[in-house]
Protein backbone atom coordinates (compact mmCIF):
# COMPACT_ATOMS: atom_id res chain seq x y z
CA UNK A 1 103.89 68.99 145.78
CA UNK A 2 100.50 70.76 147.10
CA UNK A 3 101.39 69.65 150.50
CA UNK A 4 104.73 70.49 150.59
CA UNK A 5 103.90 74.28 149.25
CA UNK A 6 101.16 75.03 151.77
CA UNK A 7 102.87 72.97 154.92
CA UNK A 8 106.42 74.70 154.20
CA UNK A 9 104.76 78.07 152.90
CA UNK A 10 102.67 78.24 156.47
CA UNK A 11 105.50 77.12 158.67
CA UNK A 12 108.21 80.40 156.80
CA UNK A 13 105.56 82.31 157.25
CA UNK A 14 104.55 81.92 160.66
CA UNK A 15 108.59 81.27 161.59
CA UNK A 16 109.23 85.00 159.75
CA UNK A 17 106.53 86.98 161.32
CA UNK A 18 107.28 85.38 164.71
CA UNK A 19 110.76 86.73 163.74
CA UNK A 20 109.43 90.12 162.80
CA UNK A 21 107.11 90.63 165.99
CA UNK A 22 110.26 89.21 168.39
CA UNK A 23 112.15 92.10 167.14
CA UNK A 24 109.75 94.81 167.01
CA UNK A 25 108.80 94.09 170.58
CA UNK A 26 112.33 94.15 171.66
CA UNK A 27 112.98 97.66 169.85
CA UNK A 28 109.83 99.25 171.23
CA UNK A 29 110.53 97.57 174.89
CA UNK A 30 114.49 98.00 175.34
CA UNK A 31 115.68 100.21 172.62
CA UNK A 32 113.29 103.13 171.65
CA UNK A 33 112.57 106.39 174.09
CA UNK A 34 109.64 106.65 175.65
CA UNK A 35 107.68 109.64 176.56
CA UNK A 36 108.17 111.14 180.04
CA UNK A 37 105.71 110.14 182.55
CA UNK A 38 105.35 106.91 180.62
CA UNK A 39 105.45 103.71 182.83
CA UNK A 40 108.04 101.75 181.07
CA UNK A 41 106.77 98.46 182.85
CA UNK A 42 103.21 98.67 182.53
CA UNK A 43 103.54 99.77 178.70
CA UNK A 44 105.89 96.69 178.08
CA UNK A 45 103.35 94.81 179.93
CA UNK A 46 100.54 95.73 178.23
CA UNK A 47 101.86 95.54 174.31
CA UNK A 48 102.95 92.04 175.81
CA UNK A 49 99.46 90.78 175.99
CA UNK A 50 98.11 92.95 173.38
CA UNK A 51 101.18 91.04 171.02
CA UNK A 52 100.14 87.84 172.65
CA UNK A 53 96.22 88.24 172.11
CA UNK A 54 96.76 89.39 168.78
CA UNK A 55 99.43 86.73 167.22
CA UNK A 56 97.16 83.98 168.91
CA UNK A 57 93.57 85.15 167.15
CA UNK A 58 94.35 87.31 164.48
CA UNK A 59 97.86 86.15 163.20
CA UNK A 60 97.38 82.19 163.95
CA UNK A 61 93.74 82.59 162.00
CA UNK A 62 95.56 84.76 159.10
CA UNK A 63 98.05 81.82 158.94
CA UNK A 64 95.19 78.95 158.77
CA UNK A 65 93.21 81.17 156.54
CA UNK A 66 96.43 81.55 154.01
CA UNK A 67 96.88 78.00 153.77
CA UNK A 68 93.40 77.15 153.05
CA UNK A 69 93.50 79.55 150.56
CA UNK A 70 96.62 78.15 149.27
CA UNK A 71 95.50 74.48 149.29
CA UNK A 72 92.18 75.54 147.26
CA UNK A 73 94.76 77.45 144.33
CA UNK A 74 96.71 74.36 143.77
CA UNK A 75 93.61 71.89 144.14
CA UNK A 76 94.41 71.26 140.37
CA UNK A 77 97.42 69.42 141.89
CA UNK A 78 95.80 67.10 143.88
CA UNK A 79 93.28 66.70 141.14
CA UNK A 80 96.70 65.55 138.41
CA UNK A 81 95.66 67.63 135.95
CA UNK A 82 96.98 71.06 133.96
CA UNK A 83 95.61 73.74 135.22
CA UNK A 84 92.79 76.23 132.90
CA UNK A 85 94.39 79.68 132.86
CA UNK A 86 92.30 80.84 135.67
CA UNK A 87 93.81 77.97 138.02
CA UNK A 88 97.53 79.19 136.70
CA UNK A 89 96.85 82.82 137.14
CA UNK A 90 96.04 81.98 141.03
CA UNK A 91 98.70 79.52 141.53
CA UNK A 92 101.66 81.36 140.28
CA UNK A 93 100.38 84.12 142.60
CA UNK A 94 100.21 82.85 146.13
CA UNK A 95 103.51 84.23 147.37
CA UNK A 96 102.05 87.56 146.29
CA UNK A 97 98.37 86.81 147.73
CA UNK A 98 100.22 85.58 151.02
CA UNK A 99 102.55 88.69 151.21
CA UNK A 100 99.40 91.03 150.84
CA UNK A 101 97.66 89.26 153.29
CA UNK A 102 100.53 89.69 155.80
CA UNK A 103 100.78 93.37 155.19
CA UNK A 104 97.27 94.02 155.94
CA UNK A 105 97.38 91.74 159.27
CA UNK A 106 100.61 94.01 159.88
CA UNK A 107 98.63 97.05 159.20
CA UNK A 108 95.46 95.89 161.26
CA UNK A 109 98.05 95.09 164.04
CA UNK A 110 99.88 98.74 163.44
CA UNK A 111 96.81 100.33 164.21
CA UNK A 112 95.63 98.40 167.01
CA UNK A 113 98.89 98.95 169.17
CA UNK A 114 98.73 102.80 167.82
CA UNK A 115 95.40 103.05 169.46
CA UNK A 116 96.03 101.30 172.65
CA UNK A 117 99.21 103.47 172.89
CA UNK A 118 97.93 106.68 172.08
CA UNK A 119 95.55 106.55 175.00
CA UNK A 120 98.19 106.68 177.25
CA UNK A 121 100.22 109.26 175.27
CA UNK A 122 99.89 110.45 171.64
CA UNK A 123 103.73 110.46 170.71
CA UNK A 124 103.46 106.95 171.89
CA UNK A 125 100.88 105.93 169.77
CA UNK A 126 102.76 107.22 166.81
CA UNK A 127 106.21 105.93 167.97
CA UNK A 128 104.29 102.40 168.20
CA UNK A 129 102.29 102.43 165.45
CA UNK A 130 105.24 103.35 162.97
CA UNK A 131 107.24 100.77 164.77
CA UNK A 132 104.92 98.20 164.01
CA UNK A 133 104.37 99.03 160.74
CA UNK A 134 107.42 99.33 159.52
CA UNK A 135 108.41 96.25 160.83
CA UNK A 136 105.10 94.30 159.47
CA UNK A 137 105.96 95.65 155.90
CA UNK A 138 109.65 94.43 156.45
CA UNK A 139 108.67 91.10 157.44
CA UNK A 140 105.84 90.87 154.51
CA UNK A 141 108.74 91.28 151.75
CA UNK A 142 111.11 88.55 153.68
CA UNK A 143 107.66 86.05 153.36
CA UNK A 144 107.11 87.12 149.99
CA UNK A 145 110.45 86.16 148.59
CA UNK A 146 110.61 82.36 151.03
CA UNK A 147 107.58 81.93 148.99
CA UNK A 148 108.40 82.94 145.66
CA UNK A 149 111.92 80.62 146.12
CA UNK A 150 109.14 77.47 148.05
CA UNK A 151 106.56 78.18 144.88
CA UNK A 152 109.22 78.00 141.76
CA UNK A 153 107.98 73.74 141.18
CA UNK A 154 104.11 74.85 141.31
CA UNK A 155 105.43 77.58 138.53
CA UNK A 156 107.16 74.86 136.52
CA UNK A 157 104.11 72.18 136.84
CA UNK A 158 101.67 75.16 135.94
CA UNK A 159 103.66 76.08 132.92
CA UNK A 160 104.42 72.80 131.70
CA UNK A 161 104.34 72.36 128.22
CA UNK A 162 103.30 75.98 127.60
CA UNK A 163 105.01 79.38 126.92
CA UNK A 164 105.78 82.16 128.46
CA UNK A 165 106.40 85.83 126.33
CA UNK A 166 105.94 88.31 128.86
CA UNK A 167 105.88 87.83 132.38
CA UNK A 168 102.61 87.58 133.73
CA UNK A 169 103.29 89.49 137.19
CA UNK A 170 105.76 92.01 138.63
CA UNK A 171 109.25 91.67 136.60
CA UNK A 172 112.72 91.73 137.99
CA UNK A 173 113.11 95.94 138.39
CA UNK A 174 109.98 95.69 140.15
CA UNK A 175 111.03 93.47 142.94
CA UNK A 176 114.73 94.78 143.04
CA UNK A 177 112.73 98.22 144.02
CA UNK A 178 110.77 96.10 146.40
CA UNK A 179 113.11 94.57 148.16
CA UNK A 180 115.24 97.56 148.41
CA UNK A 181 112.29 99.73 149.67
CA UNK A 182 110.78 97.37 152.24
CA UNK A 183 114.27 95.72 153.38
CA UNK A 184 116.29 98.77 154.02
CA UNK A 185 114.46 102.23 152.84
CA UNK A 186 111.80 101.66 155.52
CA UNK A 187 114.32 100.66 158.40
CA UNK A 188 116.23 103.84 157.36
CA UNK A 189 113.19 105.78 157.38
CA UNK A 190 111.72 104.53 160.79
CA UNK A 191 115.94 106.06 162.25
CA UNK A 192 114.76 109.52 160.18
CA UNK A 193 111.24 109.61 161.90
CA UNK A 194 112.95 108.19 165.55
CA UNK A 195 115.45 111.18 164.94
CA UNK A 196 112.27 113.93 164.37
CA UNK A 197 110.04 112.22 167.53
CA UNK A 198 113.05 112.54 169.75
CA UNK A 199 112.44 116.18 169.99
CA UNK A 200 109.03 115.91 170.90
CA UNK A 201 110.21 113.15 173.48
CA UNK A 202 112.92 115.22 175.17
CA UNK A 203 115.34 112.61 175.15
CA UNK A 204 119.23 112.32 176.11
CA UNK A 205 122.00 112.40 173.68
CA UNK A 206 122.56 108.45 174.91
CA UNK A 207 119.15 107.04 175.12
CA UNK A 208 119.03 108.21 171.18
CA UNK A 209 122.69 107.38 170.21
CA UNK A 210 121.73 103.62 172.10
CA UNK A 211 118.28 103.49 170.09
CA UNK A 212 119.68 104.70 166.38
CA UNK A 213 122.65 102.49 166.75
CA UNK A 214 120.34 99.48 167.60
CA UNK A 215 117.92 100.59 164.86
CA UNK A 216 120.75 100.98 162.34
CA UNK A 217 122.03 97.48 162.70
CA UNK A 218 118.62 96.27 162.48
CA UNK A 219 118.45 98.20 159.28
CA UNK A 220 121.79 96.63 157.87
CA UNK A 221 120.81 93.10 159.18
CA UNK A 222 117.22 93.12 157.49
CA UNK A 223 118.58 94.62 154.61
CA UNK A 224 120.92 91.96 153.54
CA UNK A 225 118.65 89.34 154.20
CA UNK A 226 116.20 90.89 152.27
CA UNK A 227 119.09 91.16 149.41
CA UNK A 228 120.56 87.83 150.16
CA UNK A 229 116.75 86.43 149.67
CA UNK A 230 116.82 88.35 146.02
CA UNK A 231 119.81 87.77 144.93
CA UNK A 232 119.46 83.88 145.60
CA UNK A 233 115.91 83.92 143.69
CA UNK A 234 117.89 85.55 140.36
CA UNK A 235 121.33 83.58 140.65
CA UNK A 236 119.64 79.70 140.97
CA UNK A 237 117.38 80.18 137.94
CA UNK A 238 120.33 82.01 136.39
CA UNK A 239 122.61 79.35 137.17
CA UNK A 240 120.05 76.69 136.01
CA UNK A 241 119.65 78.49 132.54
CA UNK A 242 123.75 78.72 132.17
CA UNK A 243 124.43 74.93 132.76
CA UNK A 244 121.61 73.98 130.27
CA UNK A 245 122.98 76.52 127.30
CA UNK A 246 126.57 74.26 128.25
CA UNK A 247 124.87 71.24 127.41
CA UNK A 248 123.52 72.61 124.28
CA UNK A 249 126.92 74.25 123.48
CA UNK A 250 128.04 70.76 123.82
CA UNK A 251 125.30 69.32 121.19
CA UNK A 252 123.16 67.90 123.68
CA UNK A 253 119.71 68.62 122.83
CA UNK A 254 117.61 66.35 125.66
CA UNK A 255 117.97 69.38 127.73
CA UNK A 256 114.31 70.44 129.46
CA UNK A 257 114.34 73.96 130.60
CA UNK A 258 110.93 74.22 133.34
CA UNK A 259 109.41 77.87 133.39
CA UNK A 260 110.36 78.61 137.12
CA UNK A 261 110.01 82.46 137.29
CA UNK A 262 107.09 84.60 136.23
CA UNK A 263 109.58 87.45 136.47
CA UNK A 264 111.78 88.03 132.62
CA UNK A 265 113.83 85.22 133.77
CA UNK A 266 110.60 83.20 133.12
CA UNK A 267 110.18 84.60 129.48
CA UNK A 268 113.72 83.69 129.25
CA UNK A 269 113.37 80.24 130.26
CA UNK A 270 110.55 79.74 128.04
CA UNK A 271 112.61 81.33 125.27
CA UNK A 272 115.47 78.87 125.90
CA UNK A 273 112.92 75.84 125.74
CA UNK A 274 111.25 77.00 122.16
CA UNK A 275 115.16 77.30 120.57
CA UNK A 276 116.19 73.85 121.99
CA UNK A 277 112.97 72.60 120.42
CA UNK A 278 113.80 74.53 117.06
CA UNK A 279 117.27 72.80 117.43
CA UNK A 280 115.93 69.51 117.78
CA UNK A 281 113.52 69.60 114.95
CA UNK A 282 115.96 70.92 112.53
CA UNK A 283 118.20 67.90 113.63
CA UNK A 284 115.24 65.56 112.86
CA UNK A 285 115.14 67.46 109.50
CA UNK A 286 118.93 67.34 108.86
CA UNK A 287 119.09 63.40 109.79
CA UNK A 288 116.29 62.71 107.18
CA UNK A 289 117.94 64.78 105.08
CA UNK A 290 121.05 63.04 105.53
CA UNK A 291 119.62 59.58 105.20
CA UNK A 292 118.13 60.49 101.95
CA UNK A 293 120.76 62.04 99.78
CA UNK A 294 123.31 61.25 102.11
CA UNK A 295 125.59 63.42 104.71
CA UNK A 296 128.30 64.74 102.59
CA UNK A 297 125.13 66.00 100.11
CA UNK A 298 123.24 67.07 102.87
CA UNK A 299 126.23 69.20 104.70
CA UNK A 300 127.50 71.27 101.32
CA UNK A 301 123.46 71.76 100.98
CA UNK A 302 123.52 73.52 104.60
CA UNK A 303 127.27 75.11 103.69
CA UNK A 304 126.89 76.36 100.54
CA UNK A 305 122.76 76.44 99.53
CA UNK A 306 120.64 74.85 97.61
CA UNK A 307 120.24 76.02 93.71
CA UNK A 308 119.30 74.60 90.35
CA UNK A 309 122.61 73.33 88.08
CA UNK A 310 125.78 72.03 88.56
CA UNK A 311 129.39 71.86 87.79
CA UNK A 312 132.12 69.65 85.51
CA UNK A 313 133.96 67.36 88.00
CA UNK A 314 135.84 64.43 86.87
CA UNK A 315 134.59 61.79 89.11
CA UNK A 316 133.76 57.65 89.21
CA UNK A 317 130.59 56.17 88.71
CA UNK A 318 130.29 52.86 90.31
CA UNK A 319 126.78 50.86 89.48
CA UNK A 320 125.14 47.47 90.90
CA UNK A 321 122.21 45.99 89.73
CA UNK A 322 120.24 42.92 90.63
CA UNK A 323 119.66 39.91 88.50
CA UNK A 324 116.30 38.84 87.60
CA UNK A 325 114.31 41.06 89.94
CA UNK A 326 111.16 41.15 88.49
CA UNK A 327 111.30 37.01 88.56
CA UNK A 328 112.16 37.81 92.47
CA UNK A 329 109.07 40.08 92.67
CA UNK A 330 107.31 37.20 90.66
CA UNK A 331 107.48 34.64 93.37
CA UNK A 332 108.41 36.49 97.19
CA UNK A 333 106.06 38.39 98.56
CA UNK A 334 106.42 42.19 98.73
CA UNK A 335 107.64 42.15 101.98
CA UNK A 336 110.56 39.30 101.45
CA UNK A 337 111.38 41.61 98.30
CA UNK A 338 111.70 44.52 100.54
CA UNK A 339 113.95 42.35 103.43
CA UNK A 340 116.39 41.13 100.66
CA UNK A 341 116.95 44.72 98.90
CA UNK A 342 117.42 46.19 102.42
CA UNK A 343 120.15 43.41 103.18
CA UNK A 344 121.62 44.11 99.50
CA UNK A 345 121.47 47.40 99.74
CA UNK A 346 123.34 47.29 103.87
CA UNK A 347 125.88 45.46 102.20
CA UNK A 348 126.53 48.20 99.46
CA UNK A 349 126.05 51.45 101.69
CA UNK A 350 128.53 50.13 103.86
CA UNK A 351 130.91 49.76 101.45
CA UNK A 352 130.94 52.56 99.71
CA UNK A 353 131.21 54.88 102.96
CA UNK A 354 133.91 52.49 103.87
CA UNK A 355 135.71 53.92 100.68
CA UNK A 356 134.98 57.55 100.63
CA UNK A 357 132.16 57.24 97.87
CA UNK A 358 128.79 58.91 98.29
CA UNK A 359 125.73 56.65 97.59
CA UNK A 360 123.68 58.79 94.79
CA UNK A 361 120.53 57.09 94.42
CA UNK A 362 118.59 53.99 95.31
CA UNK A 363 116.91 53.16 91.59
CA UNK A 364 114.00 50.38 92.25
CA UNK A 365 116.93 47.25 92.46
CA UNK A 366 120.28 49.33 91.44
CA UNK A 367 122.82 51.24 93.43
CA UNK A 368 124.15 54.46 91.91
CA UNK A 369 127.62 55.41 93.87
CA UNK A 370 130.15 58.58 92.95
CA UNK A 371 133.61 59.34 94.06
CA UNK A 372 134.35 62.92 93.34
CA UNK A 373 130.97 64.41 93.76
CA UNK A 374 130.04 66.72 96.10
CA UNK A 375 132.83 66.27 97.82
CA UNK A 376 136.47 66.28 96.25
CA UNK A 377 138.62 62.65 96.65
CA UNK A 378 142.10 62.36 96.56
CA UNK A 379 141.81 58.78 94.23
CA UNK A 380 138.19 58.58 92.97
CA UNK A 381 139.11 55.93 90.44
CA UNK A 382 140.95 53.57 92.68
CA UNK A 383 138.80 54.24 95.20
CA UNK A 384 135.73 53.23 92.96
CA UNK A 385 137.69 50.40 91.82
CA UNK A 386 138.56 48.85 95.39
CA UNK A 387 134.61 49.42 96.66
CA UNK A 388 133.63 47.11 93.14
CA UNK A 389 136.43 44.58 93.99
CA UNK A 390 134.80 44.09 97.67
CA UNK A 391 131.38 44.47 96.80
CA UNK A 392 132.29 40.74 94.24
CA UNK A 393 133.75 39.50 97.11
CA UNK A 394 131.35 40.04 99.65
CA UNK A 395 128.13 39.68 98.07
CA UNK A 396 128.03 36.48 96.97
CA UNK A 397 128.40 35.43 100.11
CA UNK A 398 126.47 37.74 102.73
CA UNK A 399 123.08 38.03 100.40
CA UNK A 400 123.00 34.52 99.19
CA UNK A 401 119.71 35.08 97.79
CA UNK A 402 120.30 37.34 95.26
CA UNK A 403 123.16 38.23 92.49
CA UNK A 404 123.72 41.15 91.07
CA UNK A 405 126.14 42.87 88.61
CA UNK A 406 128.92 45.85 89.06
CA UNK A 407 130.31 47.91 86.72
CA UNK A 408 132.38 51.06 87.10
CA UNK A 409 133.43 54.20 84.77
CA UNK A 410 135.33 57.35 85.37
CA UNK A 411 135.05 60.90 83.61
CA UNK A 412 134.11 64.33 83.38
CA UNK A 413 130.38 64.59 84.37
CA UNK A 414 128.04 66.95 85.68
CA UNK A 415 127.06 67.34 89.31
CA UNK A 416 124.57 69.51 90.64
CA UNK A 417 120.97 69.94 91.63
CA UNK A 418 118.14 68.69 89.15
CA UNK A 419 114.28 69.37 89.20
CA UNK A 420 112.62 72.05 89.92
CA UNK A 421 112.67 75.13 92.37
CA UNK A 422 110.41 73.04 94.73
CA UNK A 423 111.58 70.01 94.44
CA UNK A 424 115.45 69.30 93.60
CA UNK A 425 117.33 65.94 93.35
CA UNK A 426 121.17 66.32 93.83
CA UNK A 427 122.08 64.34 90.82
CA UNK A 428 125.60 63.17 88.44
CA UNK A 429 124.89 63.10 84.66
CA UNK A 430 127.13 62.17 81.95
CA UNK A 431 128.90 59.46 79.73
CA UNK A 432 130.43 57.74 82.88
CA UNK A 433 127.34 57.05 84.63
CA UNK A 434 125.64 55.43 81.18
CA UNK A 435 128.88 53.41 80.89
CA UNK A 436 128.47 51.96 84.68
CA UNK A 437 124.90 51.08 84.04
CA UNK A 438 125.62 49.21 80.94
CA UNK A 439 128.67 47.11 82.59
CA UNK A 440 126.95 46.14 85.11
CA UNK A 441 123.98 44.83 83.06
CA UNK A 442 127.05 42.27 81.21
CA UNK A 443 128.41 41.75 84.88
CA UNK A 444 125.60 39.80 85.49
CA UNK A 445 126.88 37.44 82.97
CA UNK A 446 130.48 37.25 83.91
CA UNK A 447 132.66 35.35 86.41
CA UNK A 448 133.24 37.56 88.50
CA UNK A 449 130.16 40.12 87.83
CA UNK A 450 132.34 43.03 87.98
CA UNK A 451 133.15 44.89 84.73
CA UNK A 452 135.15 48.09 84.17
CA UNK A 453 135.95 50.49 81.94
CA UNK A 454 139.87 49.42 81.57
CA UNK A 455 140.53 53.56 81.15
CA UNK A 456 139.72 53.92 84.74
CA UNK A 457 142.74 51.95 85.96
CA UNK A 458 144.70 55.07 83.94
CA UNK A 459 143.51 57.30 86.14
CA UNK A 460 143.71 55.29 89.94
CA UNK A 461 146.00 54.69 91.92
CA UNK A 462 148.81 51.68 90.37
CA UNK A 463 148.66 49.86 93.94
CA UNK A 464 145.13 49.08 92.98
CA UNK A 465 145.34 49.28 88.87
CA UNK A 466 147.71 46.03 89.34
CA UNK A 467 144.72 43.65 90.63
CA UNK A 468 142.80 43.92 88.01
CA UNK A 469 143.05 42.06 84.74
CA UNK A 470 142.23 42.61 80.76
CA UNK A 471 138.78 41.21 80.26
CA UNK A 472 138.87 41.80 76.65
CA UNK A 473 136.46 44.76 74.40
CA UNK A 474 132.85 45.55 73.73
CA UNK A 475 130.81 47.93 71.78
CA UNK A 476 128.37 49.22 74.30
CA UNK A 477 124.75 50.02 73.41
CA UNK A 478 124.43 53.77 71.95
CA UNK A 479 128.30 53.87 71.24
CA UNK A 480 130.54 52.72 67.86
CA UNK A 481 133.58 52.60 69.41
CA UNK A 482 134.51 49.25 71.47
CA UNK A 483 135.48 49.73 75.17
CA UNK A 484 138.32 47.66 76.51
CA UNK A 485 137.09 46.35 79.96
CA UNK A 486 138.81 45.14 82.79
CA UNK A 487 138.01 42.89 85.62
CA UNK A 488 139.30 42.04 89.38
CA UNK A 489 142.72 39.53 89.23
């Protein structure tokens, strides 16, 4: 990347002033008046050499000088490092260094041929010298914005994984005023002067129509080059910034916006990096979030707040516990403990998404699942009912090692956020949820271990109320009344 900045950076700069000089020696050797008594030949002659002598010491030196110069600012580069904010400060700035450079070489050179001129004739002088110049600070602004397009990866490298909140250089008005003033204002200004020196030159109506028309297309081709050159260096990093705020439109966060500019466009780049890394860390937050109080809890907590209490719902509790765990715990290690409860606990996540429920809480060995709550459900008894019947049927058979117990209730409860204003548990309380727990304690017991309250298959759906069967009455712990029970056909 070094290389390619100073080799490419020398070579525009050297192709643009060559460029630059071409044309100013064909405007003050074809196309401007010249003093009477002035011989034509011998002047062209002699700014020839002087051109010549000068572009082949002082402009080829400038040139070898500028990339040295260059090649020392990005040595950080070479060395595969970040740069300290000395190193950045320099390296960001070389199209301006090299521009500045160029204008005093164009200055130096201004004054030369003014000098040289003005011996033969003091109109001269100035008609050169102004030529020059103007020229020279023409062809400075075209360099300046090759390189600032050329230096936009040494900006991103320089900037990498830092910020940007105000641009650390000359911002966009500032170079639209450039560009303007240098690209067209001083062409325009060199016709005015041409137009006050033709008096003093006493020339004809078409040597000065020839030499402002000439001048004036010079002025309108340099111009839009100059805006051209601009416009380009806004509209790519524009167009960069546009296509990544599409992709982040679209959800995609693995977008990486580099700091190209050290104009506003750069603060806005940076500014577009720190929101897609905002975006992707509350994603990380909302997917842990999710995973622990699961994604219908976690998207009414984003929708509607967060907030101690609850509300009545009539919902279905459905509860599976494991037999004998602490004999399991007793003789497995902690880590076979923790490989079996994961595989039990696969088995019953994926069932009761597969049925609309929401997975409440992971208790130690027991799965608490709700139908109802947060979210609304169409059936939350059948529903409740048809995750217990598959949860007999498969896991038996796809966690061999273990057996556990399912029971299932339905009911008014209470669902809301418990705790504290700190710390909050989205929670379901109430005489369902006691009722699962203790059925699926007896579960264990029965053939097949699922037990449930027989009043939920009142209140589901009769395409699912018909495969289950009477499994008799009990009086469950902390109640006096019996509760008929029901069990899968």
């Amino acid at each position: 990347m070094a290389r390619r900045t100073v080799v490419l950076g020398s070579l525009s700069l050297s192709l643009a002033n060559l460029a630059g000089a071409i044309v100013v020696f064909v405007l003050l050797a074809f196309v401007l008046p010249t003093p009477d008594g002035i011989d034509e030949q011998r002047s062209r002659i002699l700014n020839l050499i002087l051109a010549g002598a000068y572009t082949g010491t002082v402009a080829v030196g400038g040139v070898i000088f500028g990339a040295r110069q260059a090649s020392r600012r990005l040595r950080w580069l070479v060395e595969e490092r970040l740069p300290d904010r000395h190193e950045r400060r320099l390296a960001v700035r070389i199209p301006l260094a090299s521009a500045s450079r160029q204008t005093a070489l164009w200055g130096l050179a201004a004054l030369l041929f003014a000098l040289v001129n003005g011996l033969q004739d003091v109109l001269l002088g100035v008609e050169v010298g102004l030529t020059v110049l103007i020229g020279g600070l023409t062809t400075s602004t075209t360099s300046y914005l090759l390189l600032v397009h050329l230096n936009r990866r040494v900006v991103a490298r320089a900037y990498a994984g830092r910020s940007l909140h105000r641009p650390p250089g000359a911002g966009v008005a500032w170079r639209a005023v450039l560009t303007w003033t240098l690209g067209t204002g001083l062409p325009l200004a060199g016709i005015t002067l041409l137009s006050g020196l033709a008096i003093g030159l006493d020339v004809s109506r078409r040597e000065l129509a020839i030499a402002v028309f000439v001048l004036g297309l010079t002025a309108l081709a340099t111009g839009l080059l100059t805006v051209l050159q601009f416009a380009r260096g806004m509209a790519d990093p524009l167009r960069a910034l546009r296509r990544s705020l599409e992709r982040i439109e679209r959800g995609d966060l693995d977008v990486d916006v580099p700091i190209t500019e050290t104009t506003e466009i750069g603060v806005l780049q940076a500014g577009v990096t720190r929101m897609v890394e905002g975006l992707r860390e509350r994603e990380r937050v909302r997917d842990l979030f999710g995973r622990h109080v699961g994604e219908d809890v976690a998207r009414t907590a984003i929708a509607d707040g967060v907030a101690l209490g609850g509300e009545e719902r009539f919902a279905a509790a459905l509860f599976v516990d494991v037999v004998d765990s602490t004999g399991l715990a007793e003789h497995s290690s902690p880590h076979e403990v923790l490989e079996l409860l994961n595989s039990f606990f696969a088995v019953v996540v994926e069932v009761v998404d597969a049925h609309g429920g929401v997975v409440n809480k992971f208790m130690g060995d027991a799965v608490l699942a709700v139908w109802g709550a947060p979210l609304a459900h169409d059936d939350p008894a059948g529903a409740a009912l048809a995750a217990a019947r598959e949860l007999g049927e498969r896991l038996p058979v796809e966690v061999t090692e273990l057996r556990a117990g399912t029971g299932v209730a339905a009911g008014q409860v209470v669902a809301g956020n418990l705790g504290a204003s700190t710390r909050l548990e989205y929670t379901v309380i109430g005489d369902p949820v006691n009722v699962a727990s203790r059925l699926s304690g007896m579960a264990k017991d029965h053939d097949p271990a699922v037990l449930v309250d027989r009043a939920v298959l009142d209140r589901a759906d009769p395409a699912e109320a018909v495969r289950w069967v009477d499994a008799g009455e009990v009086v469950l712990r902390g109640r006096s009344s019996p509760t008929p029970l029901a069990t899968p056909a």
